[in-house]
Protein backbone atom coordinates (compact mmCIF):
# COMPACT_ATOMS: atom_id res chain seq x y z
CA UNK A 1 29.32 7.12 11.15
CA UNK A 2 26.25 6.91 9.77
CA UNK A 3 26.00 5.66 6.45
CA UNK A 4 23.02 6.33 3.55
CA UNK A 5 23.00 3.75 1.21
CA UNK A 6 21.19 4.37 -2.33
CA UNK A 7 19.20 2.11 -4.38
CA UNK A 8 15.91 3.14 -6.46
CA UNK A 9 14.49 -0.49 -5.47
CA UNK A 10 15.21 -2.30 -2.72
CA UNK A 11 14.40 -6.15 -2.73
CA UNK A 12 17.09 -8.33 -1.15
CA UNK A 13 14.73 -11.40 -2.47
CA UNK A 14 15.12 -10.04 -6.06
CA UNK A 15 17.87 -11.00 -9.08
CA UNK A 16 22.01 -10.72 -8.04
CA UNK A 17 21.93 -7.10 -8.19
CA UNK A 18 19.28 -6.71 -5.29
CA UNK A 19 21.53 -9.26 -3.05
CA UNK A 20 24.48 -7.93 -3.87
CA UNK A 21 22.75 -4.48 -2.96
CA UNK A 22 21.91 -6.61 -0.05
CA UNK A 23 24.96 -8.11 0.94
CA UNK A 24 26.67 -4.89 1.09
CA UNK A 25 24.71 -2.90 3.46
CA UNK A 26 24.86 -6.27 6.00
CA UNK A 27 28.75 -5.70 5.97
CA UNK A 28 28.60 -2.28 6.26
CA UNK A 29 26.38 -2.63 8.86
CA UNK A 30 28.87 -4.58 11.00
CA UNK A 31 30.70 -1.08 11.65
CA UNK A 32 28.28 1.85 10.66
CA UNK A 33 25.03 2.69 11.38
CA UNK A 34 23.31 2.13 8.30
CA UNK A 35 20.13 3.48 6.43
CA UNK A 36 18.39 2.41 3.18
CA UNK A 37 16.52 5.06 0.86
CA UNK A 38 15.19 4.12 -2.33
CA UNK A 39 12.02 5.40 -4.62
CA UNK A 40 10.14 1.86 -3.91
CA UNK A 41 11.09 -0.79 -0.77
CA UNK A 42 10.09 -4.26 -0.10
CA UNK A 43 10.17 -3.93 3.53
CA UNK A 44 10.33 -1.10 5.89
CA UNK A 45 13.45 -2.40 7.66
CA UNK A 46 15.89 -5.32 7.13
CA UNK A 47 17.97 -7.10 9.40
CA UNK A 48 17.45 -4.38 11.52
CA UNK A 49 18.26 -1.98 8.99
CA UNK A 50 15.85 1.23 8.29
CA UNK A 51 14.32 1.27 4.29
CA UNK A 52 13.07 4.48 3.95
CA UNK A 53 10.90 5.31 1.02
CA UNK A 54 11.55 8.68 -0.78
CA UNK A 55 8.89 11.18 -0.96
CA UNK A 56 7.97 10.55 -4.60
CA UNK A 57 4.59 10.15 -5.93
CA UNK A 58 4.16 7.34 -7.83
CA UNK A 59 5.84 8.31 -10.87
CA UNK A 60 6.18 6.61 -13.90
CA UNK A 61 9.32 4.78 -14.56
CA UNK A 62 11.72 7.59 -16.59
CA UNK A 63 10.12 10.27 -14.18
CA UNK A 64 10.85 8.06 -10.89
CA UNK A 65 14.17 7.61 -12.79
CA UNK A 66 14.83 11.30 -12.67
CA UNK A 67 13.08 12.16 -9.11
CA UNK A 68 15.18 9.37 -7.33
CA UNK A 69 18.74 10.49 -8.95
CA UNK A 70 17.93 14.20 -8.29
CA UNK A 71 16.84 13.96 -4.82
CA UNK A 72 18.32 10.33 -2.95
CA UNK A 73 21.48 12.21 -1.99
CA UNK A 74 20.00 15.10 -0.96
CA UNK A 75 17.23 13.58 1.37
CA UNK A 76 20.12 11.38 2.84
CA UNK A 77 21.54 13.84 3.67
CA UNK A 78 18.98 16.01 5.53
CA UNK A 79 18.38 13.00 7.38
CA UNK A 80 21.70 13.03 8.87
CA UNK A 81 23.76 10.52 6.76
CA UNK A 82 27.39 11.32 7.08
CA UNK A 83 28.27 9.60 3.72
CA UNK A 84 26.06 8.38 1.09
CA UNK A 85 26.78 5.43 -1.32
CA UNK A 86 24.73 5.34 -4.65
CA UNK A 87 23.58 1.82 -6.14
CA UNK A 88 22.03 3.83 -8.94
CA UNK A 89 22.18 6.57 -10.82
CA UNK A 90 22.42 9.89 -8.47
CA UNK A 91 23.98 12.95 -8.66
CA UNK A 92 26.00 14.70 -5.48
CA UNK A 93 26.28 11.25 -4.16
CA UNK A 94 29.93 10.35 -2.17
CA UNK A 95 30.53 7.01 -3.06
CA UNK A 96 28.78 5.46 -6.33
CA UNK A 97 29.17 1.36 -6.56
CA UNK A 98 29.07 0.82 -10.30
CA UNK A 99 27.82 -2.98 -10.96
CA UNK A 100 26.38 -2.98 -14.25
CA UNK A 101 28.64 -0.79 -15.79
CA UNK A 102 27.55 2.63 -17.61
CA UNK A 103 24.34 2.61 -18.80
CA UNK A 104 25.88 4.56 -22.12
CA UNK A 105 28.22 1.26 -22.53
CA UNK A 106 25.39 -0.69 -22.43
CA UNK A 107 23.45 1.36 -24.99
CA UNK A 108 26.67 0.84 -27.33
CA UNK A 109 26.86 -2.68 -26.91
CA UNK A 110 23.36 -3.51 -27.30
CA UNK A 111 23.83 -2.69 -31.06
CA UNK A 112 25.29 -6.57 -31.63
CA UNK A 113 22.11 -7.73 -30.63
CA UNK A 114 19.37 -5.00 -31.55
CA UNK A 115 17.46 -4.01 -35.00
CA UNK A 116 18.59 -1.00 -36.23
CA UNK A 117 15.03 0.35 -35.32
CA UNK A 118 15.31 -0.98 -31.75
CA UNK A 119 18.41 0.73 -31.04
CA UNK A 120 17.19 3.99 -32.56
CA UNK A 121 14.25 3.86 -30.36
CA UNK A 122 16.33 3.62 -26.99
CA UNK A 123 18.24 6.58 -28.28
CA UNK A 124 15.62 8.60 -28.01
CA UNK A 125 13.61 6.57 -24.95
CA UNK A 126 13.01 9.74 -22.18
CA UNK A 127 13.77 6.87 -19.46
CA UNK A 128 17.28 5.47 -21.72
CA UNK A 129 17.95 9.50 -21.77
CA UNK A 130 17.42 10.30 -17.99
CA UNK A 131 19.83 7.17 -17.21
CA UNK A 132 22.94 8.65 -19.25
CA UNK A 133 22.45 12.13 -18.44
CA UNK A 134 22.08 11.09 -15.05
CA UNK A 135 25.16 9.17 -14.39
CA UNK A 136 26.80 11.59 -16.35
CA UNK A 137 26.42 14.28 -13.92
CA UNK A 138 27.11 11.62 -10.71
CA UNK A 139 30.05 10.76 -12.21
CA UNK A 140 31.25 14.14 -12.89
CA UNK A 141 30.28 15.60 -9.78
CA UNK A 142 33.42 17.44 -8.16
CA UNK A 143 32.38 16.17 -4.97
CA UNK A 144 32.53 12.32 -5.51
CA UNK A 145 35.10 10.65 -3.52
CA UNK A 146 35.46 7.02 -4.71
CA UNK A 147 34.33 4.88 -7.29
CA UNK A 148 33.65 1.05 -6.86
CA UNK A 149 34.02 -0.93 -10.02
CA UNK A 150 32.72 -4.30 -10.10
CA UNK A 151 35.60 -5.13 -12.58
CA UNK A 152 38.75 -3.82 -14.32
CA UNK A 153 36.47 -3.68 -17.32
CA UNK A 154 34.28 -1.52 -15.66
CA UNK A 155 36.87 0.40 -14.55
CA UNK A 156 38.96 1.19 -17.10
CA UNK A 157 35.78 2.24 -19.16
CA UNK A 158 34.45 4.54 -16.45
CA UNK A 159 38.03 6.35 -16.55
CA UNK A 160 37.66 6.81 -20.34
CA UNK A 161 34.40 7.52 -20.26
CA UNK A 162 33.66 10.11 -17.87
CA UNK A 163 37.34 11.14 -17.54
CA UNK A 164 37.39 9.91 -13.88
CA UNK A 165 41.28 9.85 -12.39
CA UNK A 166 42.46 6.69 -11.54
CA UNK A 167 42.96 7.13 -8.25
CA UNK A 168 39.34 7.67 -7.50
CA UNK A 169 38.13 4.25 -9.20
CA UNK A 170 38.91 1.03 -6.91
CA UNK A 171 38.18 -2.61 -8.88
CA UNK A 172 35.72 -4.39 -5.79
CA UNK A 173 34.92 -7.82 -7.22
CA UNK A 174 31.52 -9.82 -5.49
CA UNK A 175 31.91 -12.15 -3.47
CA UNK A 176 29.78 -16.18 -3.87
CA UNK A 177 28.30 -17.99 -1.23
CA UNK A 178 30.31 -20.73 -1.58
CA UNK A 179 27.91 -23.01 1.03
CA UNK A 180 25.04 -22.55 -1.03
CA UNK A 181 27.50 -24.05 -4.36
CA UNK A 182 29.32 -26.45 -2.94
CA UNK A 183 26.72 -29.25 -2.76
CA UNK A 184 28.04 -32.39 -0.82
CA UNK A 185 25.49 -34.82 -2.35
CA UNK A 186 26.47 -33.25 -6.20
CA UNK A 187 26.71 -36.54 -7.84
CA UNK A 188 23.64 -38.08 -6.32
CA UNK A 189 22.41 -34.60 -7.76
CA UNK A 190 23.91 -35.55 -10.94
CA UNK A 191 22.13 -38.81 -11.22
CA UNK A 192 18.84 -37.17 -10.35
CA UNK A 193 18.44 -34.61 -12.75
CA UNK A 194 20.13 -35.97 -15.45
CA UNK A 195 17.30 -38.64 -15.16
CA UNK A 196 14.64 -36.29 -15.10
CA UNK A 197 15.54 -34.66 -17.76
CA UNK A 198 16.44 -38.09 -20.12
CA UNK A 199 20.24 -37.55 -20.71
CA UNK A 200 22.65 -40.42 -20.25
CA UNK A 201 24.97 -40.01 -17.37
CA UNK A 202 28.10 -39.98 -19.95
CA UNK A 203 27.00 -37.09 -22.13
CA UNK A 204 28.61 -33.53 -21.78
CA UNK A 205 26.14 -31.23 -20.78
CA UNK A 206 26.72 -27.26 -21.22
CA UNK A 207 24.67 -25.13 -18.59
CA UNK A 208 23.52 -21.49 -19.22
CA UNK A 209 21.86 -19.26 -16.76
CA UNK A 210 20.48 -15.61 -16.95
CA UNK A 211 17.94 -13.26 -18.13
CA UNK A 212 18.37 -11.36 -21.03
CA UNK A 213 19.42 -14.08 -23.67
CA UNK A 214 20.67 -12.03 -26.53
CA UNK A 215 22.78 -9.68 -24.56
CA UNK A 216 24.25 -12.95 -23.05
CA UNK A 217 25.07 -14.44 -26.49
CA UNK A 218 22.35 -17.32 -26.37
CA UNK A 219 22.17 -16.77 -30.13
CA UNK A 220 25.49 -17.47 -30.62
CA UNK A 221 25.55 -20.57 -28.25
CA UNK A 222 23.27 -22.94 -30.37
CA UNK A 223 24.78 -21.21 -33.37
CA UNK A 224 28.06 -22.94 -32.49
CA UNK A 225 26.05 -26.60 -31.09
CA UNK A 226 25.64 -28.29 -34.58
CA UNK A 227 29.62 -28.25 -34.55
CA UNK A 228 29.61 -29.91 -31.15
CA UNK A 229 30.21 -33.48 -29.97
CA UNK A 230 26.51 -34.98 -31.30
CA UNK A 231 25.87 -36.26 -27.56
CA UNK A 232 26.55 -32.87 -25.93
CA UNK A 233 23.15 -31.09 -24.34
CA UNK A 234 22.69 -27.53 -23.30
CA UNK A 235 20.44 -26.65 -20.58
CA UNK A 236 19.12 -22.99 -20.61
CA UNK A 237 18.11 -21.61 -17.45
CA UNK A 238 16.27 -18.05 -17.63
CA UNK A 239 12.97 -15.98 -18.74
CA UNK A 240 12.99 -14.36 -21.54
CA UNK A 241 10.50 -13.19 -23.69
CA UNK A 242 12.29 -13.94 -26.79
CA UNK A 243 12.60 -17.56 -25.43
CA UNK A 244 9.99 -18.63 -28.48
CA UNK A 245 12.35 -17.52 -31.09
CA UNK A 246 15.38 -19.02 -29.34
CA UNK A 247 13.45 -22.44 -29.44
CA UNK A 248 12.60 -21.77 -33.14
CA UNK A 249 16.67 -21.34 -33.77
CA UNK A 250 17.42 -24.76 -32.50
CA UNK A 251 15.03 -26.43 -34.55
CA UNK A 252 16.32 -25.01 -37.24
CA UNK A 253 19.87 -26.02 -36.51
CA UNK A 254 18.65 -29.36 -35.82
CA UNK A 255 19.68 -29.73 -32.36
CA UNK A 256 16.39 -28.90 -30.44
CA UNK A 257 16.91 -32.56 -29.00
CA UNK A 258 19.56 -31.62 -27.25
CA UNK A 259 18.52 -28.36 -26.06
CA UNK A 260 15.98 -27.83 -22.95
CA UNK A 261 14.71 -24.20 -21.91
CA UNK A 262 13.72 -24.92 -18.31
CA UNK A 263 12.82 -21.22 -17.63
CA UNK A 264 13.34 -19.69 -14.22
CA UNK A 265 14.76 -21.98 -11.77
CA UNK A 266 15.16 -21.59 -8.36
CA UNK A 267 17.46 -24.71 -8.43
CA UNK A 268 20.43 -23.43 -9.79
CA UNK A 269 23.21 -24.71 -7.13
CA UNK A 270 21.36 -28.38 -8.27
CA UNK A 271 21.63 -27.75 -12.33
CA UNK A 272 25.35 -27.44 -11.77
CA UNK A 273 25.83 -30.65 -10.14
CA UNK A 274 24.03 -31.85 -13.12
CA UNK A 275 26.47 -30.44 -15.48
CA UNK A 276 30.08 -30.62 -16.74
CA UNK A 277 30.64 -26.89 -17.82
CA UNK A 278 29.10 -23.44 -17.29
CA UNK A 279 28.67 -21.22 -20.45
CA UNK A 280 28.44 -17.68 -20.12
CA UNK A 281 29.32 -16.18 -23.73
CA UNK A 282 28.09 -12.24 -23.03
CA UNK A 283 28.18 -9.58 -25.29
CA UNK A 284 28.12 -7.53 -22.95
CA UNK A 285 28.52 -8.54 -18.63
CA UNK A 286 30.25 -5.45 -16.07
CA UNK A 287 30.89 -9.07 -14.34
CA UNK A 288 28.77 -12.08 -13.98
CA UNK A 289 28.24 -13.70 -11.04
CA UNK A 290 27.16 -16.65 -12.40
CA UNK A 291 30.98 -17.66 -13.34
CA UNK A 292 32.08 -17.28 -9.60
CA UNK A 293 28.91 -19.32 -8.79
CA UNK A 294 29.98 -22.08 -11.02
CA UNK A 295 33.75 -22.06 -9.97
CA UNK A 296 32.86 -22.38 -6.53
CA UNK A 297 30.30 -25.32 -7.50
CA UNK A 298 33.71 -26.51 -8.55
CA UNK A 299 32.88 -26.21 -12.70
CA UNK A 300 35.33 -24.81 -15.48
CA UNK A 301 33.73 -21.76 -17.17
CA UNK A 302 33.23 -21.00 -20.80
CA UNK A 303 32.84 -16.95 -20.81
CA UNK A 304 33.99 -13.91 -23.27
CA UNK A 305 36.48 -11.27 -23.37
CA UNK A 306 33.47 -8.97 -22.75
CA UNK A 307 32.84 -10.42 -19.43
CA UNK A 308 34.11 -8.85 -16.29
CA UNK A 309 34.20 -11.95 -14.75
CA UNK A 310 36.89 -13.50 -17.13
CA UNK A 311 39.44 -11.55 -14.66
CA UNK A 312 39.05 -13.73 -11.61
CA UNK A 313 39.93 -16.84 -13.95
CA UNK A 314 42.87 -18.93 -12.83
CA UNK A 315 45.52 -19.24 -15.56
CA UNK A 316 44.31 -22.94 -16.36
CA UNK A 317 40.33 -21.57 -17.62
CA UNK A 318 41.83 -18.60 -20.09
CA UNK A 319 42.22 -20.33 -22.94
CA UNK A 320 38.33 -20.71 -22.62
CA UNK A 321 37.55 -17.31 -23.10
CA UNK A 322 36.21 -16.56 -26.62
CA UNK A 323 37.56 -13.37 -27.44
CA UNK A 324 35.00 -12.22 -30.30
CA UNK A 325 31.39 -14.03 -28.95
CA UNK A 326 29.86 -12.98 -32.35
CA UNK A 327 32.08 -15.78 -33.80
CA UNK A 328 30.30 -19.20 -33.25
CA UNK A 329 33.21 -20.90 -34.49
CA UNK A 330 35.22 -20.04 -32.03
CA UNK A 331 32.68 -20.53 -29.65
CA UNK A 332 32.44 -24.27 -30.55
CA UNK A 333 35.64 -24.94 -31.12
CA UNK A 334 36.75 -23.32 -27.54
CA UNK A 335 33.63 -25.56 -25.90
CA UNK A 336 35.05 -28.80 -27.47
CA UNK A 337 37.81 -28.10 -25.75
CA UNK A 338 36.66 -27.73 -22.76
CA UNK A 339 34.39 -30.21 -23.05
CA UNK A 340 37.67 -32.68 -23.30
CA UNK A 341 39.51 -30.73 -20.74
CA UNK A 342 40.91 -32.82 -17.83
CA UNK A 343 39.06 -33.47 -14.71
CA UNK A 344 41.26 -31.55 -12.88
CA UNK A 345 39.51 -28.38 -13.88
CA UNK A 346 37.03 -28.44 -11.42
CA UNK A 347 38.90 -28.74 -8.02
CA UNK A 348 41.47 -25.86 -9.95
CA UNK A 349 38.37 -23.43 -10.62
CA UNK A 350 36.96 -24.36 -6.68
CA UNK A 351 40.18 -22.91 -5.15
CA UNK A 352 40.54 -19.76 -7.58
CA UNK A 353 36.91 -19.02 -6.27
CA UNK A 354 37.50 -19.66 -2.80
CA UNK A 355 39.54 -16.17 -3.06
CA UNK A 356 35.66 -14.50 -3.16
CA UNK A 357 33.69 -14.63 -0.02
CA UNK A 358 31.41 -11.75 0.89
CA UNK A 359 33.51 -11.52 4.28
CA UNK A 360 36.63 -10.47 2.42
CA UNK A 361 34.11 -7.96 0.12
CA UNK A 362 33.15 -6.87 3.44
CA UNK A 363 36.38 -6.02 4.95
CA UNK A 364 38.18 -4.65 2.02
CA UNK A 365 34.76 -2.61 1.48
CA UNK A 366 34.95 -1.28 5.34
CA UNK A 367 38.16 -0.57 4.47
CA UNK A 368 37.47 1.77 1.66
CA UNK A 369 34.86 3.62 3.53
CA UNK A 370 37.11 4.40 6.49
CA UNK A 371 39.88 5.92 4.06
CA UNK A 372 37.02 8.17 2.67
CA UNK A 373 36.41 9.19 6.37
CA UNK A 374 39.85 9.81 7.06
C-alpha cells in the first residue's frame, strides 16, 4: 500500500517533533511504500524515502498555513497514495497523528502565561485563525478514519472538543532512544560537567530542558528555588527569547548563583548524567519527550498534571507530579522531596521507560494502519 505521509516541514535534523515525524515514516516504511509531501523539505528524499514539495509559491506563513492544509491530501492523493496520514493541520486527510495537541487548547492555555494584550492579539492572528479553523474541519471530516493521540490527555480533549467518537481516537505514546540515554561512562560524565560548571559533586542539581520557557513553567521553577535546599542548582537548557527576563527573576529571588542558562545544547544525554532530577513543570505539554528521555537516562521526573507524559510514570514517580504548576509552593515542596527520594528511583524510572522503544511504536503503529486497510 502506498502510504502519503503529511507534514508542512520536513526536517528529520530539526526539534522532537521533526524526528518523531521522522521516526514514523522509517517504521512505516518497513511495510509500505512510503511518500513525504510537505509545503517546504530539507531534502528531496530520505532514507530512501521520496520528499516531495507541494506546488505552493512561497507563501507567507498563515497563507502557506492555509495552502498546505487545503491541498496536502488532495495532491497525495492524485499522486496515487492509497492512505494519507496528516502531521499537521489538513482537511480530507485519513489518518491525522495529533502530537501537540489542538492548536485551540493551546490558545486556551497560553492565557496562564500571556498579557491580556498578547492573548487578544493571537485571537485575532490570520495564521492563529487558519490553524483552528483548519483542524477544525480535519477533525470533523466524515471521512477520517483514525485518530493518533500522543496521550490520554490529548485524547480525551480531542473527543470533547471536536466531538470525535471514541472509537476513532487510539492513545500512541513516542517511543526514546534509549542507546543514545543510557550513557555507560554517566558518572565520569558526572564528574566532568559538574566541574565545568563549579558545583560540588554532593549538591542536588535540578535539570530543565526545552524551548518555550513560560509555557513550560520556568517562571514558576525559580519561583519555588528560594524554598529549596540552599545547595541545590538548576541548570536550564533551551533558547528563548525571554531568557533575559528569566535571568532578571533569579536575581531577584536571590538565587542567580545557583542557576545557569546554558542555552541550546546539543549535549543533553551528558547534562543528565550530570544531574540528580529532571524538571518538567508545563502548563501546558500534549506529552513531553523529555520525561521519557530522562527515565531512560535512568532519572526520577518532576512534571505536572498538565503533562501528557505524567501517564507513562511508574506508581513510585506520581507523587511528583504537581497538580496546579501555577503554585510554586507545591512545586518546591514536591522537588524537596524528590530531591531526598531514595536512590532507588533511578533504576525504577529506567525499567518503566524501557516499555517505549520506537520498535514497539512501530509495530503497534503498522498495526493500526493495517486495521484501517482492512
Amino acid at each position: 500500500m502506498r502510504v502519503g505521509m503529511l507534514v508542512r516541514r520536513f526536517d528529520p535534523a530539526g526539534g522532537g517533533t521533526e524526528r518523531d515525524f521522522a521516526a514514523a515514516a522509517g517504521c512505516l516504511a518497513a511495510g509500505h511504500e512510503v511518500r513525504i509531501y510537505a509545503a517546504r523539505r530539507s531534502a528531496e528524499s530520505w532514507r530512501g524515502i521520496p520528499v516531495c514539495a507541494l506546488p505552493l509559491p512561497p507563501f507567507p506563513r498563515s497563507l502557506e498555513v492555509i495552502g498546505f492544509g487545503l491541498m496536502a491530501a488532495r495532491f497525495a492523493r492524485r499522486d496515487g497514495a492509497d492512505l494519507t496520514i496528516s502531521f499537521g493541520r489538513t482537511i480530507e486527510t485519513d489518518l491525522i497523528r495529533c502530537e501537540g495537541g489542538a492548536h485551540a487548547a493551546y490558545l486556551a492555555a497560553a492565557r496562564q502565561w500571556e498579557s491580556r494584550a498578547a492573548s487578544a492579539a493571537r485571537a485575532i492572528s490570520p495564521y492563529h485563525r487558519a490553524q483552528c479553523r483548519l483542524e477544525a474541519r480535519g477533525f470533523g471530516y466524515p471521512g477520517l478514519k483514525m485518530v493518533l493521540a500522543i496521550s490520554q490527555l490529548v485524547a480525551e480533549d480531542l473527543q470533547r472538543r471536536f466531538s470525535i467518537a471514541a472509537n476513532r481516537v487510539q492513545v500512541l505514546y513516542n517511543g526514546v532512544d534509549h542507546q543514545r540515554f543510557a550513557c555507560e561512562a554517566a558518572a565520569a560524565m558526572r564528574e566532568d560537567y559538574r566541574r565545568r560548571f563549579g558545583i560540588d559533586r554532593a549538591a542536588p542539581v535540578a535539570l530543565f530542558i526545552g524551548n518555550g520557557f513560560a509555557r513550560k513553567g520556568l517562571g514558576q521553577l525559580l519561583a519555588a528555588w528560594p524554598a529549596l535546599d540552599r545547595r541545590a542548582w538548576l541548570l536550564v537548557a533551551g533558547e528563548d527569547r525571554a531568557a533575559p527576563s528569566y535571568r532578571r527573576q533569579s536575581q531577584r529571588l536571590r538565587v542567580a548563583d545557583r542557576v545557569l542558562f546554558l542555552g541550546k545544547r546539543n549535549d543533553v544525554a551528558n547534562l543528565m548524567a550530570a544531574a540528580d532530577v529532571v524538571a518538567l513543570p508545563s502548563l501546558f505539554e500534549a506529552f513531553g519527550n523529555v520525561v521519557l528521555e530522562a527515565m531512560a537516562a535512568g532519572l526520577p521526573v518532576l512534571t505536572s498534571a498538565q503533562c501528557g507524559a505524567a501517564e507513562v510514570l511508574p506508581p513510585e514517580l506520581r507523587e511528583f507530579v504537581v497538580r496546579n504548576p501555577l503554585d510554586a509552593e507545591e512545586m518546591a515542596c514536591r522537588l524537596d522531596a524528590l530531591f531526598a527520594a531514595p536512590r532507588e528511583l533511578g533504576p525504577i524510572a529506567r525499567a518503566a521507560a524501557a516499555r517505549f522503544t520506537w520498535q514497539e511504536y512501530g509495530k503497534r503503529l503498522l498495526q493500526l494502519i493495517e486495521e484501517i486497510a482492512r
